[in-house]
N, C-alpha and C. Protein backbone atom coordinates (compact mmCIF):
# COMPACT_ATOMS: atom_id res chain seq x y z
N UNK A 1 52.24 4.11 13.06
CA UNK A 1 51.32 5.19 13.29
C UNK A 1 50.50 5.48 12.04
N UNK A 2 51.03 5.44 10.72
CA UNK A 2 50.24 5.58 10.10
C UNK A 2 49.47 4.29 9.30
N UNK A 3 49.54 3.37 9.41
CA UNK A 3 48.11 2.59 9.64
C UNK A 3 47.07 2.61 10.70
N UNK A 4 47.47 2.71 11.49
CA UNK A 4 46.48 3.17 12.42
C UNK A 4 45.33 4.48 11.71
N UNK A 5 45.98 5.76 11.18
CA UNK A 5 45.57 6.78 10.80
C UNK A 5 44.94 6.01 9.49
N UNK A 6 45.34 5.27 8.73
CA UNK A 6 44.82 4.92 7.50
C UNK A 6 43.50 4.07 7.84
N UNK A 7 43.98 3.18 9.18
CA UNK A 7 42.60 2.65 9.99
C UNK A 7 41.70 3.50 10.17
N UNK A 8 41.59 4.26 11.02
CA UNK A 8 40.58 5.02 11.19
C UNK A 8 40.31 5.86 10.62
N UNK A 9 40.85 6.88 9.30
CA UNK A 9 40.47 7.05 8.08
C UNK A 9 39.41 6.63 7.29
N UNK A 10 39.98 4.95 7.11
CA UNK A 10 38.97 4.03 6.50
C UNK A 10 37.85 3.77 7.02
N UNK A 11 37.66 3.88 8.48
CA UNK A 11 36.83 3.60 9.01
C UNK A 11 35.57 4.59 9.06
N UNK A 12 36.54 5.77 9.25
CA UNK A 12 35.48 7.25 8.83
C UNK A 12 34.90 7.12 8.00
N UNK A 13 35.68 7.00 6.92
CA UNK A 13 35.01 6.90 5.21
C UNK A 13 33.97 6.04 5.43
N UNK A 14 34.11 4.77 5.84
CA UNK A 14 33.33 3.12 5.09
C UNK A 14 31.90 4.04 5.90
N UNK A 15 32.33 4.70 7.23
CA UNK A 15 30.88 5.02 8.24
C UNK A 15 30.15 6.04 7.44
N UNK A 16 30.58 6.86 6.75
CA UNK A 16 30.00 8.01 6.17
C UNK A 16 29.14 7.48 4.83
N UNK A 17 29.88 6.71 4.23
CA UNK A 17 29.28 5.87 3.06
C UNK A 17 28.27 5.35 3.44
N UNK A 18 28.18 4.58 4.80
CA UNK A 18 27.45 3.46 5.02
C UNK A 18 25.75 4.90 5.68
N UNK A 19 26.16 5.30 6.37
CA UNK A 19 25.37 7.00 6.47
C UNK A 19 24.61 7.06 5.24
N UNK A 20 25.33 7.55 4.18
CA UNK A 20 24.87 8.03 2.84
C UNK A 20 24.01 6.67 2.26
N UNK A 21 23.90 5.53 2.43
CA UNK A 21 23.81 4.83 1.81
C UNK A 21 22.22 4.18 2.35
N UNK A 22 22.29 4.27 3.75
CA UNK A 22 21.07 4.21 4.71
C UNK A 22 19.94 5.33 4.45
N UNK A 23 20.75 6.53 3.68
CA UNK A 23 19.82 7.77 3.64
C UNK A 23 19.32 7.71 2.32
N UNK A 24 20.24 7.23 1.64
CA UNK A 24 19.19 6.64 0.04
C UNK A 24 18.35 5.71 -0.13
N UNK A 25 18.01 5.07 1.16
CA UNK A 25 16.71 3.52 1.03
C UNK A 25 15.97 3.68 1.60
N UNK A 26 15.74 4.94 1.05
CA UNK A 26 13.96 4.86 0.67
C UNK A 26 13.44 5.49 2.28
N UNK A 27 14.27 6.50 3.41
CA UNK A 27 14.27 6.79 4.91
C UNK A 27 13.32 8.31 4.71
N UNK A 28 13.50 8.68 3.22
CA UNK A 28 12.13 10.10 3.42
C UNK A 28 13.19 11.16 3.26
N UNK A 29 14.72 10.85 3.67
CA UNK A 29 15.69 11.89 3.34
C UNK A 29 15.94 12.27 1.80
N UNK A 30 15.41 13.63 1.82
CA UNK A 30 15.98 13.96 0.09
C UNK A 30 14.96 12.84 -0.76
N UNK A 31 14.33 12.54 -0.20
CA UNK A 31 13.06 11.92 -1.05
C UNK A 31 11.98 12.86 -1.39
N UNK A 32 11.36 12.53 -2.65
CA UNK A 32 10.05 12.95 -3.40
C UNK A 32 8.62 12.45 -3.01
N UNK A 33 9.39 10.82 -2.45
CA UNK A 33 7.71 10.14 -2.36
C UNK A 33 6.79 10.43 -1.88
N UNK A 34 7.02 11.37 -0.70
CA UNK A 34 5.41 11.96 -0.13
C UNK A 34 4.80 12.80 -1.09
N UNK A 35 5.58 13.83 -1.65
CA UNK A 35 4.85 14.71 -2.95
C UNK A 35 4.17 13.37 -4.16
N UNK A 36 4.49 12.51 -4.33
CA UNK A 36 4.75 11.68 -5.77
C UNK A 36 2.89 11.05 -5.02
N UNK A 37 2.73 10.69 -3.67
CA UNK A 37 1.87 10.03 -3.07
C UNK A 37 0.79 10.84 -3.05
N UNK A 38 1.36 12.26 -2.89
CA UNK A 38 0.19 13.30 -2.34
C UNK A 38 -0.96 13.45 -3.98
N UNK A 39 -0.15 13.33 -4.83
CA UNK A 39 -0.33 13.55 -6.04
C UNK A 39 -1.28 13.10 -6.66
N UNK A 40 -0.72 11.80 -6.45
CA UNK A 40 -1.72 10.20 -6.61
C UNK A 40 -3.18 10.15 -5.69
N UNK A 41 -2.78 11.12 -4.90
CA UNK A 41 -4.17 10.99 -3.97
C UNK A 41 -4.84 11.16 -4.12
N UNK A 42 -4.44 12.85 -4.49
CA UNK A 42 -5.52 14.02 -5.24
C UNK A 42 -5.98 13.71 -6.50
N UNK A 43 -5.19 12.89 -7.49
CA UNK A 43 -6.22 12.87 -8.88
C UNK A 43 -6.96 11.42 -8.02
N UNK A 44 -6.66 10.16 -7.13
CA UNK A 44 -7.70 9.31 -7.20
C UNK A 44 -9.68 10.14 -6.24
N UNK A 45 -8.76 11.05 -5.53
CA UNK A 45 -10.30 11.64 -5.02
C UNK A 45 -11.33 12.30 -6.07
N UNK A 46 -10.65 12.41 -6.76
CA UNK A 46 -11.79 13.77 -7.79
C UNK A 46 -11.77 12.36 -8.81
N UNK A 47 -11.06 11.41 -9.23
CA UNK A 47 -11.83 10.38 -9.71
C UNK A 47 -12.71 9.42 -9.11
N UNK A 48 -12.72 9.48 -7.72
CA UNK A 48 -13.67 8.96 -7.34
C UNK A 48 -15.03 9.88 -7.00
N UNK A 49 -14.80 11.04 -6.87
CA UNK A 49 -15.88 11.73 -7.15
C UNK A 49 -16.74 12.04 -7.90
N UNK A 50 -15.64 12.07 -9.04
CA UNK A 50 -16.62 12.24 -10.57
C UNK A 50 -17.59 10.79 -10.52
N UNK A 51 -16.80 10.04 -10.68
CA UNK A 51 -17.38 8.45 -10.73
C UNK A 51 -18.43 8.05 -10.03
N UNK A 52 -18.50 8.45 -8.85
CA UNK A 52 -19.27 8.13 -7.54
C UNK A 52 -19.43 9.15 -6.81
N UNK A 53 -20.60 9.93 -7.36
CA UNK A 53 -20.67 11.47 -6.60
C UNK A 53 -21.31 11.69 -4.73
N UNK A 54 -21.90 10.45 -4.82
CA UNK A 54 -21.94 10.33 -3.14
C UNK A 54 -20.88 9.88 -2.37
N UNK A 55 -20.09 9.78 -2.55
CA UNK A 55 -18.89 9.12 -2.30
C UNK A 55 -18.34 11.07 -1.53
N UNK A 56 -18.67 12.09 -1.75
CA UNK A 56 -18.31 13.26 -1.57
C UNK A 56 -19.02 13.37 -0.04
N UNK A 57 -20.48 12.65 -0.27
CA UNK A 57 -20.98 13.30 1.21
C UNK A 57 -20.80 12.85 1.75
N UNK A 58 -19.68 11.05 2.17
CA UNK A 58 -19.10 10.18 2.90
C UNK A 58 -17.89 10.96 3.34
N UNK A 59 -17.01 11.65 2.63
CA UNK A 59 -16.17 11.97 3.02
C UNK A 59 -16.67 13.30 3.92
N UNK A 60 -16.91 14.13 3.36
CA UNK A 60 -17.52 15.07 4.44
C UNK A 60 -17.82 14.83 5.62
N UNK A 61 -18.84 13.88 5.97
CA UNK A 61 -18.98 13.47 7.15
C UNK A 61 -17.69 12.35 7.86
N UNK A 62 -16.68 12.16 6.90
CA UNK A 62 -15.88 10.89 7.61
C UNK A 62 -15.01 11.34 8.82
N UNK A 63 -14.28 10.93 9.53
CA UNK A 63 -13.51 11.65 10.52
C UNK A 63 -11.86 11.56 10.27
N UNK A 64 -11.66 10.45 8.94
CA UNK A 64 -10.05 10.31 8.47
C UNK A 64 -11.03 9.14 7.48
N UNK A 65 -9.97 9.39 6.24
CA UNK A 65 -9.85 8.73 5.33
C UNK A 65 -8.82 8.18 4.75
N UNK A 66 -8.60 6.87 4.49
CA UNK A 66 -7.25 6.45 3.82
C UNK A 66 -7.18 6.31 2.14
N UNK A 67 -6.64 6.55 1.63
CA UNK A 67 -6.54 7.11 -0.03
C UNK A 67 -5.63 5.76 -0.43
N UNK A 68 -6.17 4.89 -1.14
CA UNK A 68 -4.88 3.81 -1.74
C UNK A 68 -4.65 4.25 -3.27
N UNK A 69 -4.16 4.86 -4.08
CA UNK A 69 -4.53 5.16 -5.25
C UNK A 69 -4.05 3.86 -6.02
N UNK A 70 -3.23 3.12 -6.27
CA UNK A 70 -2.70 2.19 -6.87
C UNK A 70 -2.44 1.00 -6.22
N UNK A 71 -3.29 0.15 -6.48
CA UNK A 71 -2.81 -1.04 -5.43
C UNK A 71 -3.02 -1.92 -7.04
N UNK A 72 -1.53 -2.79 -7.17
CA UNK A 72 -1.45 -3.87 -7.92
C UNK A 72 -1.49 -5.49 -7.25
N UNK A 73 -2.55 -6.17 -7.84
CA UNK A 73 -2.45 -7.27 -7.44
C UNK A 73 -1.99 -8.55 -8.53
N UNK A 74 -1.45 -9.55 -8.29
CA UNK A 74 -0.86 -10.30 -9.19
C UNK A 74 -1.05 -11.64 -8.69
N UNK A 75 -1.02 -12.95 -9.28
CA UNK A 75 -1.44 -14.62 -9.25
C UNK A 75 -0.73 -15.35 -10.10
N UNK A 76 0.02 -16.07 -9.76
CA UNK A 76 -0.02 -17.51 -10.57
C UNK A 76 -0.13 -18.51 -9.78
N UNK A 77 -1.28 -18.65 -9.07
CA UNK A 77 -1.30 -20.04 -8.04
C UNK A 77 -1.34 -19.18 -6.57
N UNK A 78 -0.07 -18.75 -6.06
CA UNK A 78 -0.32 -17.92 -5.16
C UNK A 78 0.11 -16.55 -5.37
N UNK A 79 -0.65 -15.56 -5.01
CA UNK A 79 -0.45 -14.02 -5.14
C UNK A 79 -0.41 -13.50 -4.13
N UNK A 80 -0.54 -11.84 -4.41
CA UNK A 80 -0.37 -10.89 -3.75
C UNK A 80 -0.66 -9.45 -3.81
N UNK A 81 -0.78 -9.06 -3.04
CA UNK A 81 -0.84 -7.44 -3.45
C UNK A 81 -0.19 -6.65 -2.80
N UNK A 82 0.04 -5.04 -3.43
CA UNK A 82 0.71 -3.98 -2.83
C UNK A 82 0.94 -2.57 -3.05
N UNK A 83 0.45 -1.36 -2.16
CA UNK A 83 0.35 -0.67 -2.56
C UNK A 83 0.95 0.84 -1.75
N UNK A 84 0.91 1.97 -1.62
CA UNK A 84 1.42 2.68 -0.74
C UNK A 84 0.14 3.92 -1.42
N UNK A 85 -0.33 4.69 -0.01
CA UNK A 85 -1.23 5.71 -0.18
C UNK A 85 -1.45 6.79 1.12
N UNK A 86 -2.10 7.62 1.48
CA UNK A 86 -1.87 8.57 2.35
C UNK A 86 -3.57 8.14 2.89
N UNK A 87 -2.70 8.70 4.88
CA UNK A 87 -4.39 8.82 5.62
C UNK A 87 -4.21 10.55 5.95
N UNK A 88 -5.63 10.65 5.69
CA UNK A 88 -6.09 12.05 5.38
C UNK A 88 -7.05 12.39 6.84
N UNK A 89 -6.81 13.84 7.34
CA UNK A 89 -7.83 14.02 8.44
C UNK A 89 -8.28 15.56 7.97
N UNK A 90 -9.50 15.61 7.52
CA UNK A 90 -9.87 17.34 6.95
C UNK A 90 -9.24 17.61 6.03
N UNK A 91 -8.86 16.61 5.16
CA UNK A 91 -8.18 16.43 3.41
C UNK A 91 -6.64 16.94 4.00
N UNK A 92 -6.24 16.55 4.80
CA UNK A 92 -4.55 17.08 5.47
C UNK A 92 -3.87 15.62 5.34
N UNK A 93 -3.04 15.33 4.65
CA UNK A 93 -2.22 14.11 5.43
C UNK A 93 -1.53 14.22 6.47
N UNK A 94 -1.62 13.39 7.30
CA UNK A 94 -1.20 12.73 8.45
C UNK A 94 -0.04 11.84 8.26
N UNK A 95 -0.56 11.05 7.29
CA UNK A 95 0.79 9.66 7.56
C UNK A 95 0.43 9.05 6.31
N UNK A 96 1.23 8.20 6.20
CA UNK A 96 1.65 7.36 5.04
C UNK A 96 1.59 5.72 5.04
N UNK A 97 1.11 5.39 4.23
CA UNK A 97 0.90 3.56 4.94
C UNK A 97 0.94 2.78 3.02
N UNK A 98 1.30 1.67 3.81
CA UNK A 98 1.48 0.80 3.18
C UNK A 98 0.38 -0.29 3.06
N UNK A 99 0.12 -1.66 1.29
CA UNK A 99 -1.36 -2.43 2.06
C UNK A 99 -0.55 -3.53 1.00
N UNK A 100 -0.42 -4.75 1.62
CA UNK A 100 0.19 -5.47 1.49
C UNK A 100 -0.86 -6.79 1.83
N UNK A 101 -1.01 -7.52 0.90
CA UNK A 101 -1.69 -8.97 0.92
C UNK A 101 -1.54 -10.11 -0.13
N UNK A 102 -1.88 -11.22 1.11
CA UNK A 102 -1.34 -12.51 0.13
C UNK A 102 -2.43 -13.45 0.24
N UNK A 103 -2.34 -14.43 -0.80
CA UNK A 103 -3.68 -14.79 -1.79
C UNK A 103 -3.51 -16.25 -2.11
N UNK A 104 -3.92 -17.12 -1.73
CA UNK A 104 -3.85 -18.09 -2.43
C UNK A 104 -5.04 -18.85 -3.26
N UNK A 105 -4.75 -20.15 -3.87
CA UNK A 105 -6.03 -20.80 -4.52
C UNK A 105 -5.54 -20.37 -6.00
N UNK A 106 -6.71 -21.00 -7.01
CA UNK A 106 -6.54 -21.02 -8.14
C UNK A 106 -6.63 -19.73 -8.73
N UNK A 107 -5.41 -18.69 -9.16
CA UNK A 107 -5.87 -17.54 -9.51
C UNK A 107 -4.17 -17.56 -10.83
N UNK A 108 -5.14 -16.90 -11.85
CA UNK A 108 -4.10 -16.24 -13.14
C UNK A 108 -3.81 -14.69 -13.12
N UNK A 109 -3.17 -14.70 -13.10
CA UNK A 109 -3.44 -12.35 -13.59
C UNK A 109 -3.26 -11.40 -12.60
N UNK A 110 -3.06 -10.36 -13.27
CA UNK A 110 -3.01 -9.38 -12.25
C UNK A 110 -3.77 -8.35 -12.98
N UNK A 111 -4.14 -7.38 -11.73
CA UNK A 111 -5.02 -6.06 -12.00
C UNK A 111 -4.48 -5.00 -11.14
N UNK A 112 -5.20 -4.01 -11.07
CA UNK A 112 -4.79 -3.08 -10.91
C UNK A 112 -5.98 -2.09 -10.33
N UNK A 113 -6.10 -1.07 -8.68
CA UNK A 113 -6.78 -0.62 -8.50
C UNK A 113 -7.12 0.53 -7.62
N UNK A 114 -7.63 1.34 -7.23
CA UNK A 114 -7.73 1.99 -6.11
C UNK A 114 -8.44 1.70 -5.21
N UNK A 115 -8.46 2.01 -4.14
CA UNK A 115 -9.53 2.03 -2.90
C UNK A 115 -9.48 3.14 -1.84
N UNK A 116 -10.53 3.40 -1.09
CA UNK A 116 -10.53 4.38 -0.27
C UNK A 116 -11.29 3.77 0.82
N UNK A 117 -10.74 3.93 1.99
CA UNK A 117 -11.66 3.83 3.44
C UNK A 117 -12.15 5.09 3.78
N UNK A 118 -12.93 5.05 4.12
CA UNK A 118 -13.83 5.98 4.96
C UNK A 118 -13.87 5.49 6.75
N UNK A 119 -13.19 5.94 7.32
CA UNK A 119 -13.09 6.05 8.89
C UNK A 119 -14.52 6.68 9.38
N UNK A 120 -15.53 6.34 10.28
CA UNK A 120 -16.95 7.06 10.24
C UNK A 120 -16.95 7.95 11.65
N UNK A 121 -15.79 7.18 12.34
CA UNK A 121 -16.07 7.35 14.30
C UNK A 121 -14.91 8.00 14.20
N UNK A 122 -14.34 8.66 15.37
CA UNK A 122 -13.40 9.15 15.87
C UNK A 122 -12.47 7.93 16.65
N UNK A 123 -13.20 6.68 16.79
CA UNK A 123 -12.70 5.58 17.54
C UNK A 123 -11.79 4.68 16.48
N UNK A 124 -12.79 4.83 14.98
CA UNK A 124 -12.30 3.97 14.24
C UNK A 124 -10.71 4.38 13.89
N UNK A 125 -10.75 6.14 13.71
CA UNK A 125 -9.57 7.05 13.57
C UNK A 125 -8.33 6.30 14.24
N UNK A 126 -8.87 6.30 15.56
CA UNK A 126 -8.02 5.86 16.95
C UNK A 126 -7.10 4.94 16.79
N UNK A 127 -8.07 3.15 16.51
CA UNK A 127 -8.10 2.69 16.51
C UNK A 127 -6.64 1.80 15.64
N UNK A 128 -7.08 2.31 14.09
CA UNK A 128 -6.27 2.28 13.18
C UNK A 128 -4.78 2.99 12.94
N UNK A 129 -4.99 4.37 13.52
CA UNK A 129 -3.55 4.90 13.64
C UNK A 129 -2.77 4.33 14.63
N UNK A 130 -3.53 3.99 15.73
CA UNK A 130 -2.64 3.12 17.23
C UNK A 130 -1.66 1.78 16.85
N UNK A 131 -2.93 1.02 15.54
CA UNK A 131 -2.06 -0.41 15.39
C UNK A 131 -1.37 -0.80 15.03
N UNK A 132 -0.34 -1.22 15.10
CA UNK A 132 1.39 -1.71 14.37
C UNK A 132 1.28 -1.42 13.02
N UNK A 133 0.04 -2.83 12.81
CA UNK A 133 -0.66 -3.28 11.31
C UNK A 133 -1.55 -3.62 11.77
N UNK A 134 -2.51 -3.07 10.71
CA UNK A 134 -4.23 -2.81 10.66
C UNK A 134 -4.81 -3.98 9.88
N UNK A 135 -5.75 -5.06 10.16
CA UNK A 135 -5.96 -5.99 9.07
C UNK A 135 -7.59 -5.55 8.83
N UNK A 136 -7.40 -5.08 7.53
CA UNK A 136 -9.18 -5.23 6.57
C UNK A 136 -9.79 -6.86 6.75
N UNK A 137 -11.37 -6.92 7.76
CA UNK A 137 -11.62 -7.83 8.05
C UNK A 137 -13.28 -7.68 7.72
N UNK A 138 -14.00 -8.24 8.05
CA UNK A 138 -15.43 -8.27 7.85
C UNK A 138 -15.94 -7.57 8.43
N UNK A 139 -15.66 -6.42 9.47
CA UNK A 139 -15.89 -5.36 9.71
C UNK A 139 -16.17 -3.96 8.95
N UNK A 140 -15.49 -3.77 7.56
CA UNK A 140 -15.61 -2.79 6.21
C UNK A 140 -17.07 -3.02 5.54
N UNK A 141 -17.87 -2.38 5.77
CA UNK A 141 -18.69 -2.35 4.45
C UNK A 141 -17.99 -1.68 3.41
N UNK A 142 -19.30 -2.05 2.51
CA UNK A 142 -18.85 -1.26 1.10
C UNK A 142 -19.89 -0.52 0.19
N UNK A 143 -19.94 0.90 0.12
CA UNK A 143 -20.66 1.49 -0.01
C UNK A 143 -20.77 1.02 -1.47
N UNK A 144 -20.54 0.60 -2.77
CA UNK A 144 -20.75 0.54 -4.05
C UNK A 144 -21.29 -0.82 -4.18
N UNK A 145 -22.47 -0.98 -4.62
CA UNK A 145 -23.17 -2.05 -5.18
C UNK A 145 -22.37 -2.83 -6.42
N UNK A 146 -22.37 -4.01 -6.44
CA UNK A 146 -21.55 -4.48 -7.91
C UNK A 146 -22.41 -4.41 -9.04
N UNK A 147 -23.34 -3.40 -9.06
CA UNK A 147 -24.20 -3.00 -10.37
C UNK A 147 -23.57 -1.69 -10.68
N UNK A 148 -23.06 -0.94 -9.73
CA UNK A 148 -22.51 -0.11 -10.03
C UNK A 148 -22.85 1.39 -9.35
N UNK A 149 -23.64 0.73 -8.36
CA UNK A 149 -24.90 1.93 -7.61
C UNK A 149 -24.02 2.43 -6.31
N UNK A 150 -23.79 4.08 -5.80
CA UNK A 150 -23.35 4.48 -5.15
C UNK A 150 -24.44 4.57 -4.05
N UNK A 151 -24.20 4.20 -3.25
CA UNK A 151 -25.08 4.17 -1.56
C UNK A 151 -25.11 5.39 -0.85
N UNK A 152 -26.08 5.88 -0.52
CA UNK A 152 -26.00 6.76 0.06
C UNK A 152 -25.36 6.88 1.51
N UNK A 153 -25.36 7.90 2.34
CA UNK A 153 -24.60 8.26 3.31
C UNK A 153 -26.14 7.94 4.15
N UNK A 154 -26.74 6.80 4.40
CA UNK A 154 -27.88 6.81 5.32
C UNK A 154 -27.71 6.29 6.40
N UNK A 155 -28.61 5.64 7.06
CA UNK A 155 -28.95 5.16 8.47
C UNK A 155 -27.66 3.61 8.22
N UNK A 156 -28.09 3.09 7.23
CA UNK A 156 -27.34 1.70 6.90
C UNK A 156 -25.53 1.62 7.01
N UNK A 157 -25.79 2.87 6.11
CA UNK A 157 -23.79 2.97 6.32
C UNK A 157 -23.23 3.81 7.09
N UNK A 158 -24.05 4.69 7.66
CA UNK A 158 -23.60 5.46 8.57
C UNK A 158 -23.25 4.81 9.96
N UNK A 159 -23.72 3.72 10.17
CA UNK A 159 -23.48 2.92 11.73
C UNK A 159 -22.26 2.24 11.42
N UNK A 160 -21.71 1.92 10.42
CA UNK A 160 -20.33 1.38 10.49
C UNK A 160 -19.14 2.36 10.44
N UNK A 161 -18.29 1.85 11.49
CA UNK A 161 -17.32 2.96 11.68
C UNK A 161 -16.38 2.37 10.43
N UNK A 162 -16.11 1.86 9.19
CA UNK A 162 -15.32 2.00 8.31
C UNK A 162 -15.77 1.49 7.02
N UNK A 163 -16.21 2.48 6.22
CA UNK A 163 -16.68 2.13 5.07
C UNK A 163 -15.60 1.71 3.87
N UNK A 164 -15.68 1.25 2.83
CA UNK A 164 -14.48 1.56 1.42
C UNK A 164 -15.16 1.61 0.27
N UNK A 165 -14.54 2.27 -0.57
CA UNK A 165 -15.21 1.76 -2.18
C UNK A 165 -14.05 2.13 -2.77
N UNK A 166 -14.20 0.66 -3.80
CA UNK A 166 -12.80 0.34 -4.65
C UNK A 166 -13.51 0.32 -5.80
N UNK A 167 -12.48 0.55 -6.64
CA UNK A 167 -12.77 0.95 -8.09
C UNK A 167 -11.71 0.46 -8.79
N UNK A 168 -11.76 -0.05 -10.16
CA UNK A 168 -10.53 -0.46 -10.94
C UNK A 168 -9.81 0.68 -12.12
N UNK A 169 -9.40 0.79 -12.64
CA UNK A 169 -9.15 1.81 -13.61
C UNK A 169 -9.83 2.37 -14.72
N UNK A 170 -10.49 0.94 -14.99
CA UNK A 170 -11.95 1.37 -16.16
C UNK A 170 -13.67 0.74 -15.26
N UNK A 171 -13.28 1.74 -13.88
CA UNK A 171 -14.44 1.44 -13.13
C UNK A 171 -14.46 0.61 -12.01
N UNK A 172 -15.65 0.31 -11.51
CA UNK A 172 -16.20 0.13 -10.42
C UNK A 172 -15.25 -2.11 -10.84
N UNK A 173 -14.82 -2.27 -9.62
CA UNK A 173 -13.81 -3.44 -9.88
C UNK A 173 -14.87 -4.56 -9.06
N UNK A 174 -15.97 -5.29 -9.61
CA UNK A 174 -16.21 -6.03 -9.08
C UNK A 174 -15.76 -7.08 -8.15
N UNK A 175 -17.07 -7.57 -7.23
CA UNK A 175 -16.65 -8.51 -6.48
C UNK A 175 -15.43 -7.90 -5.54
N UNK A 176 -14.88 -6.71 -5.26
CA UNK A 176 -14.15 -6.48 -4.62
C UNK A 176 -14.41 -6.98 -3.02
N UNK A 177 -12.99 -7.16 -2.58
CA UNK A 177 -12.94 -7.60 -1.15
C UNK A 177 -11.44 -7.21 -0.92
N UNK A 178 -11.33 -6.35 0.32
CA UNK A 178 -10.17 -5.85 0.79
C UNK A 178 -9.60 -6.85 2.38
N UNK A 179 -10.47 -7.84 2.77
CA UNK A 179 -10.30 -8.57 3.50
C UNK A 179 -8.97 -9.74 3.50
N UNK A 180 -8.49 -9.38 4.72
CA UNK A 180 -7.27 -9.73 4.82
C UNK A 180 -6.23 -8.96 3.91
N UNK A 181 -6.55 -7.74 3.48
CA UNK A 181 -5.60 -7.02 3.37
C UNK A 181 -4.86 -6.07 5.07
N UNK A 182 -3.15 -6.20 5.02
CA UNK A 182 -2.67 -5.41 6.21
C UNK A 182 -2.13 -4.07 5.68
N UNK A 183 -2.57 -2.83 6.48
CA UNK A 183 -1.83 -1.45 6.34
C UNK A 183 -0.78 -1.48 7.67
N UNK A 184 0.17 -0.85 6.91
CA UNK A 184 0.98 -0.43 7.61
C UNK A 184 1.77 1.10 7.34
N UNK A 185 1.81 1.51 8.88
CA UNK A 185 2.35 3.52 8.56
C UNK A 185 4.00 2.90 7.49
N UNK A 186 4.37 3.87 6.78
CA UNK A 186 5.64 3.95 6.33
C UNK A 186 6.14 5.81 5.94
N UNK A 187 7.46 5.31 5.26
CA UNK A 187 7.82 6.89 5.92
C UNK A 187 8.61 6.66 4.25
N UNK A 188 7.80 7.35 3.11
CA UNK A 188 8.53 7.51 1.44
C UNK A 188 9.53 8.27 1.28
């Protein structure tokens, strides 16, 4: 009788551990990361504002915006990238996503960067929160010229339902392309 009791004892225990142990990886329980994300959000908007002051009347008019503040990318032959940032509806977060991409061809180095989508439609909104994983495709314009010129909110960019402008840490990150990058919701 009492192995049995020491059985299911043990068994209690190993389940409660195994409980505790599921609730420390990273499930949002007793986690910081949404504050740590929200954080990151708010200083990359007012740096992209300062930086790119039309970039303010995009958002105004946008209908959800996704905030990447830190996306690191890295190469030796084949790379990757990855980042975690908040989608915003009336500067509120909503949800949390992840942007994850892989790279091949002749590449050395890594960098380091932000980006922001601009959602334009209520469809594009739709669209993107509905999908498992979202893939950045030739569909994104990009409101920042690689001279360094912020675009206005006109007739040109206003017809695309998803704009972005990426920026590197000491500025506007040329040649940027977010294509074939995938988001995905996650829970910090």
């Amino acid at each position: 009788m009492s192995n049995s009791r020491l059985s299911r004892r043990a068994f209690a225990l190993g389940a409660l551990a195994s409980a505790g142990g599921v609730a420390a990886c990273g499930n949002g329980v007793g986690s910081r990361g949404s504050a740590m994300i929200d954080a990151r959000v708010n200083a990359t908007l007012e740096e992209m504002y300062r930086q790119f002051p039309n970039t303010r009347q995009l958002a105004e008019r946008s209908s959800g915006m996704l905030v990447m503040p830190l996306v690191t990318e890295a190469g030796l032959g084949l790379g990757g990238a990855y980042g975690r940032g908040a989608f915003r509806i009336d500067n509120v977060t909503v949800d949390y996503y992840s942007v994850t991409k892989a790279t091949g061809g002749l590449q050395i180095g890594a960098q380091q960067y932000a980006h922001v989508l601009f959602f334009m439609t209520q469809d594009a909104v739709s669209n993107f929160r509905r999908a498992p994983g979202w893939a950045a495709g030739a569909n994104v314009e990009y409101v920042i010229s690689d001279k360094g010129e912020s675009v206005n909110a006109d007739t040109t960019t206003a017809l695309s339902p998803v704009l972005a402008v990426v920026f590197g840490r000491a500025g506007l990150r040329l040649g940027a392309t977010l294509e074939g990058s995938k988001y995905s919701r996650i829970i910090p």
